[in-house]
N, C-alpha and C. Protein backbone atom coordinates (compact mmCIF):
# COMPACT_ATOMS: atom_id res chain seq x y z
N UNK A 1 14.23 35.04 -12.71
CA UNK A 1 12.81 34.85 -12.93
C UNK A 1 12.25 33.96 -11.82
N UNK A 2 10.82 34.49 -11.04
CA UNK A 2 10.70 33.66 -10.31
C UNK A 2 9.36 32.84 -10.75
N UNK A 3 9.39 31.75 -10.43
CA UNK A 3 7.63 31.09 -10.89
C UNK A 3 6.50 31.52 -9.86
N UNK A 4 5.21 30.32 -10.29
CA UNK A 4 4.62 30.88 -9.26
C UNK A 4 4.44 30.24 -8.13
N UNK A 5 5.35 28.84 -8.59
CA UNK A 5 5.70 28.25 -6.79
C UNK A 5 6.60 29.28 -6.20
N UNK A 6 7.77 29.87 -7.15
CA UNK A 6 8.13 30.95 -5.49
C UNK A 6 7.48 31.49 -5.20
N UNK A 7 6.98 32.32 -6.28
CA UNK A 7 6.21 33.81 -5.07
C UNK A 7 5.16 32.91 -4.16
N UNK A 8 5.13 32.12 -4.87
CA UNK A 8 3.60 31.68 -3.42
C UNK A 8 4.23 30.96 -2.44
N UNK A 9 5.54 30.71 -2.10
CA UNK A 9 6.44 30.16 -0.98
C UNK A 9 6.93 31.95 0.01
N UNK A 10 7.55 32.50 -1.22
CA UNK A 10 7.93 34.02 -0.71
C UNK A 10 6.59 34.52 0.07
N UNK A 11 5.89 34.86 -0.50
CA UNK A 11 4.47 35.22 0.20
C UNK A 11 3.66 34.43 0.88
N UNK A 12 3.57 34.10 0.67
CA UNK A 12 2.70 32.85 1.72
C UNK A 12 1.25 32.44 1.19
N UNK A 13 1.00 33.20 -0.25
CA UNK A 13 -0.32 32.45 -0.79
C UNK A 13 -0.45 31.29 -1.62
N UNK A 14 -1.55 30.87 -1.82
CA UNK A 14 -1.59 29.55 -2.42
C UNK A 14 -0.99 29.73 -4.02
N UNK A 15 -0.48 28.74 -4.13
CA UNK A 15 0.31 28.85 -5.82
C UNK A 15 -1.06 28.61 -6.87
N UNK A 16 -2.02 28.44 -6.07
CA UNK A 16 -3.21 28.56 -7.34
C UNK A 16 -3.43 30.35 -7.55
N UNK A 17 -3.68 30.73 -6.47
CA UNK A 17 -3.90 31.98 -6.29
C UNK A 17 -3.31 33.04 -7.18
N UNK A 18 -1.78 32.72 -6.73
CA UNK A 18 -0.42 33.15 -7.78
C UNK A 18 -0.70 33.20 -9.28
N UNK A 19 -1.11 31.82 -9.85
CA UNK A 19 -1.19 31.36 -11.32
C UNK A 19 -2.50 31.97 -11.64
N UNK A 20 -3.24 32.45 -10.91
CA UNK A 20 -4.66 33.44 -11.42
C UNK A 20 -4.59 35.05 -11.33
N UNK A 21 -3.57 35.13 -10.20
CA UNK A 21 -2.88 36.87 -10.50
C UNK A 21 -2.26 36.86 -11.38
N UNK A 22 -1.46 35.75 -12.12
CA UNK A 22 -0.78 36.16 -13.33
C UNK A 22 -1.76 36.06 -14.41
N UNK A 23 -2.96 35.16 -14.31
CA UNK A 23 -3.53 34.52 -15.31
C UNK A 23 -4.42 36.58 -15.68
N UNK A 24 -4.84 36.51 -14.88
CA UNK A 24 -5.42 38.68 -14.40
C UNK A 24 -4.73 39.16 -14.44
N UNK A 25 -3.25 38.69 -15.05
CA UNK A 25 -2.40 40.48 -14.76
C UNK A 25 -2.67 41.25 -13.82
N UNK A 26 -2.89 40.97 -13.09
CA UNK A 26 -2.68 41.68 -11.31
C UNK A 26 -1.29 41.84 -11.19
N UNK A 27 -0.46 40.36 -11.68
CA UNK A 27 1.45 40.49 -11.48
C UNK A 27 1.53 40.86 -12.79
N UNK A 28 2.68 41.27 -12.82
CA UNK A 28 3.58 41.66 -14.45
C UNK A 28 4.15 40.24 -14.74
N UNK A 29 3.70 39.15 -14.66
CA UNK A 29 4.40 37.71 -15.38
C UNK A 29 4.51 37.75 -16.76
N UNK A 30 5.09 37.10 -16.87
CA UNK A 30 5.28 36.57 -18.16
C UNK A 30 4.95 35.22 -18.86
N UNK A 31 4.44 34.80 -19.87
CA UNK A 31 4.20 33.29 -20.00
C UNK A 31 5.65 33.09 -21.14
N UNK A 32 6.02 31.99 -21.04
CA UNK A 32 7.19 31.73 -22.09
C UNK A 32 7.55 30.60 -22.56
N UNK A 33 8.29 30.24 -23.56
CA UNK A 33 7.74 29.04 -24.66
C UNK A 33 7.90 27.80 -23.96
N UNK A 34 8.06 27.59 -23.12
CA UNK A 34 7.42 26.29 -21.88
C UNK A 34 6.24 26.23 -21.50
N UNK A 35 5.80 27.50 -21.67
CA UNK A 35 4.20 27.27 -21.62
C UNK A 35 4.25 27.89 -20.06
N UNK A 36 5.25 28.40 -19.31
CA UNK A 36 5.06 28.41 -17.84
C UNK A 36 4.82 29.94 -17.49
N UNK A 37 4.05 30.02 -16.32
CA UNK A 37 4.68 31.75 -16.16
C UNK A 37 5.65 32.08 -15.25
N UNK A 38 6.15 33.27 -15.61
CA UNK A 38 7.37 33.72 -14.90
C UNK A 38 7.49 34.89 -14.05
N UNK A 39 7.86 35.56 -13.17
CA UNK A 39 7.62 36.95 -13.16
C UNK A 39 9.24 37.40 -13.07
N UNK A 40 9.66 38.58 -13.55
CA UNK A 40 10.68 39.33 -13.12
C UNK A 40 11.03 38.79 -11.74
N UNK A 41 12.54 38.92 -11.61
CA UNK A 41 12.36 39.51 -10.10
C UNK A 41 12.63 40.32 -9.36
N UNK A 42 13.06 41.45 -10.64
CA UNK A 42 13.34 42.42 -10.46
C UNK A 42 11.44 43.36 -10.50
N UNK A 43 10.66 43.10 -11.07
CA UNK A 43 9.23 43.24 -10.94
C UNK A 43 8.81 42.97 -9.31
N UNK A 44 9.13 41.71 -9.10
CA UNK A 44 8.34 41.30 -8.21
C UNK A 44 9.08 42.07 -6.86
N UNK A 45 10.36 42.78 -6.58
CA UNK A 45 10.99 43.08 -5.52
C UNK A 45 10.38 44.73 -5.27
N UNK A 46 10.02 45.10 -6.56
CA UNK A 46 9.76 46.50 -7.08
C UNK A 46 7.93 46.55 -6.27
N UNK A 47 7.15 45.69 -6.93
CA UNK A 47 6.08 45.55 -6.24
C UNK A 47 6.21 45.20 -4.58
N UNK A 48 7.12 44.78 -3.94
CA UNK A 48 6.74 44.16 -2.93
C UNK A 48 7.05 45.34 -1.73
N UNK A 49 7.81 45.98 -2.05
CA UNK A 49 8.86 47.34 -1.71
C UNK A 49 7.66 47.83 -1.61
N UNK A 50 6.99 48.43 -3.23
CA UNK A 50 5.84 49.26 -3.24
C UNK A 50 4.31 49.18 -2.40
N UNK A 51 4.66 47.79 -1.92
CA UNK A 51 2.70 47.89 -1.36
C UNK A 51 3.64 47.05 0.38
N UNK A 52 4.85 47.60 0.85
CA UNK A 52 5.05 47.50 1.88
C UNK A 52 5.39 46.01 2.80
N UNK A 53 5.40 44.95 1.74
CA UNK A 53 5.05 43.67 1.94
C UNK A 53 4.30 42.40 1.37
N UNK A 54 3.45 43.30 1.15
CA UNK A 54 1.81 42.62 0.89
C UNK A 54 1.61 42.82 -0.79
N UNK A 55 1.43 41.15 -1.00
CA UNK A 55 1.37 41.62 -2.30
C UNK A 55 -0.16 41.12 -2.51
N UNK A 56 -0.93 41.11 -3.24
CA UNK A 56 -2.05 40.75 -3.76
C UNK A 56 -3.17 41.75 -2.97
C-alpha cells in the first residue's frame, strides 16, 4: 500500500494534490481505520503503465 506521501514523491506532485485525488476518487485509494488513505500498489502501477507515466 502506498500513501500519499509516496505517490507524491513517485510522481513528483504535491502530497496535497495527492490527498484531493484521493479525496475525488480520481485514484482508487482507500481510507482505513487510521483514518489514512492508501492506494493499492498494485492500482497505482496499473494506472501508471496505463496513462504512460503521467498520472493525474
Amino acid at each position: 500500500m502506498l500513501t500519499a506521501q509516496h505517490v507524491a514523491e513517485i510522481t513528483g506532485l504535491h502530497v496535497n494534490r495527492v490527498r484531493s485525488m484521493f479525496n475525488r476518487q480520481a485514484l482508487p485509494a482507500v481510507k482505513l481505520d487510521n483514518n489514512r488513505w492508501y492506494l493499492p500498489k498494485q492500482k497505482f502501477l496499473e494506472l501508471f503503465d496505463a496513462k504512460s507515466g503521467i498520472v493525474g
